[in-house]
Protein backbone atom coordinates (compact mmCIF):
# COMPACT_ATOMS: atom_id res chain seq x y z
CA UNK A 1 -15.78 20.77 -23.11
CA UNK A 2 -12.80 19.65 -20.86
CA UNK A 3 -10.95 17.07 -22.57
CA UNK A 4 -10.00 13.84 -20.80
CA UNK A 5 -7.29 13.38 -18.31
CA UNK A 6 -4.73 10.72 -17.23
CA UNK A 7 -4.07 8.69 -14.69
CA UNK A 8 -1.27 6.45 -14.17
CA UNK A 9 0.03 4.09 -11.15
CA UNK A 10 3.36 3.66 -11.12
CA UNK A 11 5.59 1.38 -8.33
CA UNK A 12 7.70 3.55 -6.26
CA UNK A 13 11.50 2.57 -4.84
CA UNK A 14 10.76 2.38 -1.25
CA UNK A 15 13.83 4.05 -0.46
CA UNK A 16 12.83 7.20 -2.81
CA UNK A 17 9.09 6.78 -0.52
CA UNK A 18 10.87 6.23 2.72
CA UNK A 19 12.73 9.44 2.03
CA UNK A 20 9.56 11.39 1.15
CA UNK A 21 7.14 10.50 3.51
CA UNK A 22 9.36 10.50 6.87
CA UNK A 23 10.93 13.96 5.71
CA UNK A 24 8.48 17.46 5.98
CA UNK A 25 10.24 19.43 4.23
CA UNK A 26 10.53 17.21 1.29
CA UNK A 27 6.45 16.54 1.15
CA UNK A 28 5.50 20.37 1.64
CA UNK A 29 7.80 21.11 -1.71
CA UNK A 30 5.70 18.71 -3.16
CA UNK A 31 2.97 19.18 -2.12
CA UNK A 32 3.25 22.99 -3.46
CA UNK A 33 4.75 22.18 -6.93
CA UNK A 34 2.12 19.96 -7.55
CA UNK A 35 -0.78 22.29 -6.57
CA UNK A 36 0.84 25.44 -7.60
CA UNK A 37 1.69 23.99 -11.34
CA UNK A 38 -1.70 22.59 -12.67
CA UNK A 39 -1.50 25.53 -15.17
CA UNK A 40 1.35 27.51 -15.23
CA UNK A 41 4.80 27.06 -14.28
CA UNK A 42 6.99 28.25 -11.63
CA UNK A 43 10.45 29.75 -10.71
CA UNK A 44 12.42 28.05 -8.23
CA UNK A 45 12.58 31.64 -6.38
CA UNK A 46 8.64 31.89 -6.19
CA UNK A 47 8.08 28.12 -5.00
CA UNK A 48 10.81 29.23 -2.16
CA UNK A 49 8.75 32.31 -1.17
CA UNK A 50 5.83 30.04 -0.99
CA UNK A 51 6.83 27.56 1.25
CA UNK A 52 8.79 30.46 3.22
CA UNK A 53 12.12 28.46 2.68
CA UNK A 54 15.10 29.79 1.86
CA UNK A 55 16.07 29.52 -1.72
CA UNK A 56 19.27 27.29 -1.54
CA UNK A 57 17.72 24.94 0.39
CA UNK A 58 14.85 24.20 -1.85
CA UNK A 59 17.39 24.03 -4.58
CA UNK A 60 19.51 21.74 -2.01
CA UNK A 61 16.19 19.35 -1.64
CA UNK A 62 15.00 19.36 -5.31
CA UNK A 63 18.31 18.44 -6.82
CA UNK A 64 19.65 15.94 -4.72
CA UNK A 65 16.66 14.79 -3.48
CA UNK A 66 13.35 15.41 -5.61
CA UNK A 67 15.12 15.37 -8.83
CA UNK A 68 12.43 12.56 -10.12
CA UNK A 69 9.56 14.47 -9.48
CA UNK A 70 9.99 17.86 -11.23
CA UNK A 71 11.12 18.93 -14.92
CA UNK A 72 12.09 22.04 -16.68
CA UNK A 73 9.48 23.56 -18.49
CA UNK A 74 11.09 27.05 -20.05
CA UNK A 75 14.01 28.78 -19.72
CA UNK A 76 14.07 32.98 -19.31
CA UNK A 77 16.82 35.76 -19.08
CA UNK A 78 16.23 37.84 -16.64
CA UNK A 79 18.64 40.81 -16.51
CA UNK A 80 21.27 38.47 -18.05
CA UNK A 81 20.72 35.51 -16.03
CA UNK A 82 18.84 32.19 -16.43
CA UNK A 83 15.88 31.14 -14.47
CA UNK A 84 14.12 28.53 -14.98
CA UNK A 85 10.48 27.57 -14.69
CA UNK A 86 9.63 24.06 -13.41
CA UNK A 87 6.82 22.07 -13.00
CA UNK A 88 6.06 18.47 -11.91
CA UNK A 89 7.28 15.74 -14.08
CA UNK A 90 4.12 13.48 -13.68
CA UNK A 91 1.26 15.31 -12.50
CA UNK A 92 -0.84 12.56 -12.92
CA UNK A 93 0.60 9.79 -11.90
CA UNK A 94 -0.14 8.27 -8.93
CA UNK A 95 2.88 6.01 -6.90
CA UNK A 96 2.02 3.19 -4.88
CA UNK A 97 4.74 0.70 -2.81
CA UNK A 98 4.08 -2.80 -1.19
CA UNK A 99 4.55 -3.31 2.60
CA UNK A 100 4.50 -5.80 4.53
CA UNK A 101 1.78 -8.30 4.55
CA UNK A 102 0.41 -6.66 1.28
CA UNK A 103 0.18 -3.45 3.09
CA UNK A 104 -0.33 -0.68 0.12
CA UNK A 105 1.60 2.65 0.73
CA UNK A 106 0.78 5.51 -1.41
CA UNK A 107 2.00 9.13 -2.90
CA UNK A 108 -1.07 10.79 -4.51
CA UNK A 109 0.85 14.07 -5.00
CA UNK A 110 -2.17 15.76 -6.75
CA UNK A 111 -4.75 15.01 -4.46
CA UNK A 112 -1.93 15.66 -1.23
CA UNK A 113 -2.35 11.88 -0.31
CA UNK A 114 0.20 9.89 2.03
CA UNK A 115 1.21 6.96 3.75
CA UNK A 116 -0.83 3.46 4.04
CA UNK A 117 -4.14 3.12 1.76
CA UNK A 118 -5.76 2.06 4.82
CA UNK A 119 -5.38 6.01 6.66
CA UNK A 120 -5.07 8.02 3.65
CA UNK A 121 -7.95 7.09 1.42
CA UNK A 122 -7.85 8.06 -2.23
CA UNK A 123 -9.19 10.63 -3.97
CA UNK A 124 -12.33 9.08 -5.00
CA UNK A 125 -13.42 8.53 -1.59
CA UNK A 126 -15.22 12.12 -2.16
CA UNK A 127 -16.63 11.13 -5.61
CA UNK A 128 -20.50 11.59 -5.95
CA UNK A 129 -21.94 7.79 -7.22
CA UNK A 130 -22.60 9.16 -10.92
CA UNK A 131 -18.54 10.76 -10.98
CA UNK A 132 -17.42 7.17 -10.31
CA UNK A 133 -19.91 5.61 -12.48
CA UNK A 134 -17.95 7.83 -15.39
CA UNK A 135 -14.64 6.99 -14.10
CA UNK A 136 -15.31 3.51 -13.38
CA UNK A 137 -16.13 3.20 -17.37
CA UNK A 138 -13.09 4.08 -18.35
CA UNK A 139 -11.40 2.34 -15.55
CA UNK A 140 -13.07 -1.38 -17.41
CA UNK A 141 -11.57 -0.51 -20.93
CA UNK A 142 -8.31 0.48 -19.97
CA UNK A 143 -7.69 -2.20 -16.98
CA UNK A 144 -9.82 -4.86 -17.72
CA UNK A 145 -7.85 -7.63 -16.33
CA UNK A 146 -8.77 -5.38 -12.56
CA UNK A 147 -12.30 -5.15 -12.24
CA UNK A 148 -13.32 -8.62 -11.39
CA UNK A 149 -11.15 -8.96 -8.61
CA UNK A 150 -11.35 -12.78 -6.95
CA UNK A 151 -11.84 -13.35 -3.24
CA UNK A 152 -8.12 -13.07 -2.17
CA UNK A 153 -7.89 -9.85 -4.41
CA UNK A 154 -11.27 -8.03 -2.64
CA UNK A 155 -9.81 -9.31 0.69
CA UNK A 156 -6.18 -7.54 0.23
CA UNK A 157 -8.37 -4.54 -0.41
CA UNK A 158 -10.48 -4.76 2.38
CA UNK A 159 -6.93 -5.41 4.64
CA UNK A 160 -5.62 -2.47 3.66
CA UNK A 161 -8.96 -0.46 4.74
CA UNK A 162 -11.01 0.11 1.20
CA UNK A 163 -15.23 -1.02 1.93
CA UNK A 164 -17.04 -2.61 -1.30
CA UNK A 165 -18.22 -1.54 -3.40
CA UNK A 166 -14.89 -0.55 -4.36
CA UNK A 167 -13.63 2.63 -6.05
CA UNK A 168 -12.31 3.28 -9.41
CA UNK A 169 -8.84 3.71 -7.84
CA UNK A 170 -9.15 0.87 -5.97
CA UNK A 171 -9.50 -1.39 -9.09
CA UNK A 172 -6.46 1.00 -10.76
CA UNK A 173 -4.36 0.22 -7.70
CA UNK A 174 -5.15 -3.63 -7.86
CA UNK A 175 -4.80 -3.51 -11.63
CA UNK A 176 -1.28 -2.06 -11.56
CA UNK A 177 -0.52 -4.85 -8.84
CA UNK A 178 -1.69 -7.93 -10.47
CA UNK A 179 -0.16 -6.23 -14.13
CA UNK A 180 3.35 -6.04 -12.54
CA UNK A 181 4.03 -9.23 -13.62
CA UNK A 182 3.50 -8.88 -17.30
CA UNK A 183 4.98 -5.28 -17.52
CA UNK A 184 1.20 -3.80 -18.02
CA UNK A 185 0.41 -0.76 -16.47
CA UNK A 186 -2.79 0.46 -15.16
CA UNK A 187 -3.36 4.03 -16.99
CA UNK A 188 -6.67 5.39 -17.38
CA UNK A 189 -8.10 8.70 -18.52
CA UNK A 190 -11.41 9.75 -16.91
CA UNK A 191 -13.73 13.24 -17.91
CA UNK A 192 -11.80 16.11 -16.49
CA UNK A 193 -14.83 17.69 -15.23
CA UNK A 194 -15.31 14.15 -13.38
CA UNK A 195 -12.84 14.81 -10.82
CA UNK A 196 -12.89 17.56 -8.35
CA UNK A 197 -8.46 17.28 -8.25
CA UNK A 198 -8.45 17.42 -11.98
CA UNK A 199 -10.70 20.59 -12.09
CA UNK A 200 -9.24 23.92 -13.08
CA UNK A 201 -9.39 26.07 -10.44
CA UNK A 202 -12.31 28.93 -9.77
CA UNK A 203 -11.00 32.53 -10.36
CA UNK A 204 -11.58 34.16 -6.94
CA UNK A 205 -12.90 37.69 -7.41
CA UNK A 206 -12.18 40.61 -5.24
């Protein structure tokens, strides 16, 4: 059995977002860490040959400008030099920003999500009914205070493009919102086999 999984929404600096979303070369690096890391990680030199980039500037762009978003997970020698093996720092977090007129921005790295909620969806907008039943659960008893949203909370959702019945990361993103004030955080863990970006990957045979 696949154990459970997190989820967390975090607020983003809108400068960090701004630089992210407006620059290519920036989202296709992470774009690629994030998929190509679910389960292994990876050497600086093979994300470069991935993305077709040359090495120094992916190093350029993850150290001065992605150096939030990825971590060192082992260390080698290879023929007396070090390489390191990185992955992403939060896989499973997912960053949201405020806009104007409660406009809701959002960086759903693992499920290659970007820009306003109401264009980019989220990743449950695929969900079968009975997958968001399960996630929806776990949604209540982690978030409570989310799930009975009043009229002025189902209305900035509907501005910003979601359609009731709402999804289970609908409620997470309102439940990080209206827990900003209080320092809570909106982290949830749902049945790994529940979510099709959480999944591990089908071996492709030749």
């Amino acid at each position: 059995m696949l154990s459970n999984r997190r989820i967390e929404i975090e607020f983003i600096d809108p400068e960090t977002y701004s630089s992210i979303i407006n620059h290519d070369i920036r989202k296709r690096i992470l774009r690629m860490l994030y998929s190509s890391t679910k389960d292994a990680p990876i050497s600086k030199q093979d994300l470069a040959d991935k993305l077709g980039v040359r090495y120094h500037r992916l190093v350029y762009q993850l150290t001065n400008h992605l150096k939030d978003f990825w971590t060192v997970r082992e260390e080698r020698r290879i023929r007396g030099a070090r390489m390191e093996l990185i992955e992403a720092a939060k896989p499973s977090t997912v960053y949201i920003i405020f806009g104007k007129d409660n406009g809701i921005f959002m960086m759903d790295l693992a499920a290659n999500l970007f820009g306003p909620l109401s264009r980019s969806g989220t990743r449950c907008d695929s969900c079968s009914p009975n997958d968001a039943a399960k996630c929806m659960s776990s949604v209540s008893s982690s978030c409570p205070w989310a799930v009975v949203p009043n009229e002025a909370e189902k209305g900035m959702l509907i501005s910003n493009g979601r359609k009731m019945p709402f999804k289970p990361m609908d409620y997470a993103i309102l439940g990080a919102i209206k827990g900003m004030p209080q320092g809570k955080k909106c982290v949830f863990e749902i049945p790994g086999e529940g979510c099709a970006f959480m999944r591990p990957p089908i071996p492709i045979k030749n």
